[in-house]
Every structure is written in structure tokens, then in C-alpha cells.
Protein backbone atom coordinates (compact mmCIF):
# COMPACT_ATOMS: atom_id res chain seq x y z
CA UNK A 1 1.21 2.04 16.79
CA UNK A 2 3.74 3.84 19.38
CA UNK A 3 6.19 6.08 18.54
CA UNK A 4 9.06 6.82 20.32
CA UNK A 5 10.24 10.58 20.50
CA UNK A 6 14.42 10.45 19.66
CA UNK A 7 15.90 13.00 17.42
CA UNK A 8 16.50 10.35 14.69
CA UNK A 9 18.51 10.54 11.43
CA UNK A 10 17.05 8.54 8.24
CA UNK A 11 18.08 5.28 7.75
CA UNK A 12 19.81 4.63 4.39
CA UNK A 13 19.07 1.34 2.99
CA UNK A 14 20.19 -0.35 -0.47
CA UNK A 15 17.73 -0.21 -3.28
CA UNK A 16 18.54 -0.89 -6.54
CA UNK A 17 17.09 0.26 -9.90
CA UNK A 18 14.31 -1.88 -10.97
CA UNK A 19 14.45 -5.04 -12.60
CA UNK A 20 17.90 -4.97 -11.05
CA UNK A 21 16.82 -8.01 -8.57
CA UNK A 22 17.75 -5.49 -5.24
CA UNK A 23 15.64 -5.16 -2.64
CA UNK A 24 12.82 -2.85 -2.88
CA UNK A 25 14.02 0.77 -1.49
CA UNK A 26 12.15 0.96 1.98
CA UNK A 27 9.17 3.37 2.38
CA UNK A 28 6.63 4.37 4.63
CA UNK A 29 4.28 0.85 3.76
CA UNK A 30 7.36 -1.35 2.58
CA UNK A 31 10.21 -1.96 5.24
CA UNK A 32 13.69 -2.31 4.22
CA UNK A 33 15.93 -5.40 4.79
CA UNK A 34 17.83 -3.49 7.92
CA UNK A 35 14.28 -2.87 9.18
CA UNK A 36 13.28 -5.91 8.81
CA UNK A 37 16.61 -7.51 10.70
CA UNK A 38 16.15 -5.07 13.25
CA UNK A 39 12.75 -6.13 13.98
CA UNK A 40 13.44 -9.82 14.10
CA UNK A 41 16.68 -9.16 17.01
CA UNK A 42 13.68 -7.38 18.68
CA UNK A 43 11.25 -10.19 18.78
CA UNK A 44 14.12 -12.62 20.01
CA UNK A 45 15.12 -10.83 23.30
CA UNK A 46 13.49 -12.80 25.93
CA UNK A 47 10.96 -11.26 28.12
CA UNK A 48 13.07 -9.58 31.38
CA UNK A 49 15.88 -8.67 29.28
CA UNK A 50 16.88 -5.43 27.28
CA UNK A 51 19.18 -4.37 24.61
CA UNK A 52 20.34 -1.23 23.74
CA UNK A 53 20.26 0.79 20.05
CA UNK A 54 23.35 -0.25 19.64
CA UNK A 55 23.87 -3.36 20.77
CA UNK A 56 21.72 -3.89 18.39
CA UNK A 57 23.57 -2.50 15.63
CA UNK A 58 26.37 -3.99 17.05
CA UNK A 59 24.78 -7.64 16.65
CA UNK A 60 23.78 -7.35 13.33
CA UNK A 61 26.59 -5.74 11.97
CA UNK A 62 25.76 -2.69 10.15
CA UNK A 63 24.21 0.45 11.44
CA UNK A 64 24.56 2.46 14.57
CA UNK A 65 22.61 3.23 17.37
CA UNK A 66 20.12 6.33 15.59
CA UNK A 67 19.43 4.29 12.69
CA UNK A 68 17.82 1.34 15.22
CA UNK A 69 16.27 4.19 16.84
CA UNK A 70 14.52 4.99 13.12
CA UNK A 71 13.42 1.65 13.05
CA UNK A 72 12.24 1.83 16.22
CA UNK A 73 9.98 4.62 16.38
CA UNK A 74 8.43 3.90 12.79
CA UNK A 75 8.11 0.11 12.63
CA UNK A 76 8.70 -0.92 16.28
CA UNK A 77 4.98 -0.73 17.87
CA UNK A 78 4.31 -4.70 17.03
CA UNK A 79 7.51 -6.03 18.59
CA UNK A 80 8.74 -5.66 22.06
CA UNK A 81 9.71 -2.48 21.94
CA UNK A 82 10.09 -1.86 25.85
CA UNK A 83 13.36 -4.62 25.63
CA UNK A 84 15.56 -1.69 23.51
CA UNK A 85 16.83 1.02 25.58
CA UNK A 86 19.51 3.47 25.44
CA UNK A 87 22.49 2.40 26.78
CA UNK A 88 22.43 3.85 30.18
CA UNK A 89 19.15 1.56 31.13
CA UNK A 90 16.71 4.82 30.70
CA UNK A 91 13.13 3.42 28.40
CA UNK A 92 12.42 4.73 25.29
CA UNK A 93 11.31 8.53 26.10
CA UNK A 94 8.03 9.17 26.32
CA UNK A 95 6.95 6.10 27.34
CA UNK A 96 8.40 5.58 30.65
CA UNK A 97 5.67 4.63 32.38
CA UNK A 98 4.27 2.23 30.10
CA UNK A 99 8.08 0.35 29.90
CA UNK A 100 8.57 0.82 33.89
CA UNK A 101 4.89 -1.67 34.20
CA UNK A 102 6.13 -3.66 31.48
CA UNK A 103 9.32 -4.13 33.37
CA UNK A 104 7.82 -4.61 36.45
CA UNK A 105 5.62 -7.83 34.64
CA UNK A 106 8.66 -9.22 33.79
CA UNK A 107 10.72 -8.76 36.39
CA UNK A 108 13.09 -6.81 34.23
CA UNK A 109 16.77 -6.25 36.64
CA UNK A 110 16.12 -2.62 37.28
CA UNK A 111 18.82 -0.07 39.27
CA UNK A 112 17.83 0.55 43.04
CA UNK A 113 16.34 3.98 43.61
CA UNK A 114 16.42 4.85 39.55
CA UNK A 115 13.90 4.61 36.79
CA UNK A 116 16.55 3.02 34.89
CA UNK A 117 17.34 -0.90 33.64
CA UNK A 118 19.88 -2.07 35.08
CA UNK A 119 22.55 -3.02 32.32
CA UNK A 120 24.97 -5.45 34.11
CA UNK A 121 22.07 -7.49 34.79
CA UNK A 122 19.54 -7.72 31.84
CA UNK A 123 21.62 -6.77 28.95
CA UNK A 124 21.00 -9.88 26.31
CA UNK A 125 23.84 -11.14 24.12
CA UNK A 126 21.56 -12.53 21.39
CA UNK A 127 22.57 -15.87 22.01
């Protein structure tokens, strides 16, 4: 599984007390409803274009951009992780290289002369 390496704050999510029909509070081998939203966004952005932490946030309505960054870098190794980026268009530290070829495959919009996505160009809307 990768792992992305962001300062990141914990992600709060809603558990109830049991029997109280909430969800499940998330831990390390149960995700969370956020996480779970999160990771279904991910999965939908079409190969070639990015979002950003908080765009994602943004899109679903709850969050910011360090609590997608959480979900990220603890659940994010089985979905297409390369297609979140900060919001300048720089990959997911620590794995530049491996999201630069992965851009490259998909002929991600990249800026000229800059290891960076470029924004303008392959930000997705989610629609």
C-alpha cells in the first residue's frame, strides 16, 4: 500500500454509541463514511485528469483539504491516487516520480518546463 508523506491532522468522523444505529467509528481496519466518500470521488476522476485535496472536500461537502490528505495516505493505495494533488499541480510528495510516469501514460496536461500538473487544464469538476 503507498503512503503519502503530508503533515496530516486526524480526521474526525461521526460514531455513535452502540446499538445507537450510527456508523461504526472509523479505525485502522474499518473506514469511516468520509473515507469511504472520499475514496469513491477518487475512483471517478477519469484517467488524465487530477483533483486537488480540496476540491475534493469541496465536492463532497464536508472536510478540508488535510483531512482528504488523511484519507489519502492511509486508505488511498487501491484507488488512483496519482489524480489528487495539491492545488498548485505538484504530486503527492514522495512519489513524484512514480505520478510524473503515471502522468505521462495518460497524457495528464502537465506545465511546460515544471514537474507540476497543470491545473487550468486537467482539473476535473466531478461531473
Amino acid at each position: 500500500m503507498l503512503f503519502f508523506a503530508l503533515p496530516l491532522l486526524l480526521c474526525a468522523t461521526a460514531g455513535g454509541p452502540a446499538g445507537s444505529g450510527a456508523s461504526p467509528p472509523e479505525t485502522e481496519h474499518h473506514p469511516g463514511d468520509f473515507v469511504e466518500r472520499v475514496l469513491d470521488v477518487v475512483e471517478r476522476i477519469p484517467p488524465g485528469r487530477v483533483m486537488s485535496y480540496g476540491d475534493i472536500a469541496e465536492y463532497l461537502g464536508e472536510g478540508g483539504p488535510r483531512q482528504v490528505g488523511t484519507v489519502m495516505s492511509t486508505w488511498g493505495g487501491a484507488v488512483p491516487w496519482w489524480r489528487v494533488i495539491r492545488a498548485d499541480g505538484s504530486p503527492p510528495p514522495g512519489l513524484e516520480v512514480e505520478a510524473m510516469e503515471r502522468y505521462a501514460a495518460e497524457a495528464t496536461p502537465l506545465r511546460l518546463g515544471a514537474s507540476r500538473v497543470d491545473m487550468r487544464r486537467a482539473r476535473w469538476d466531478g461531473t
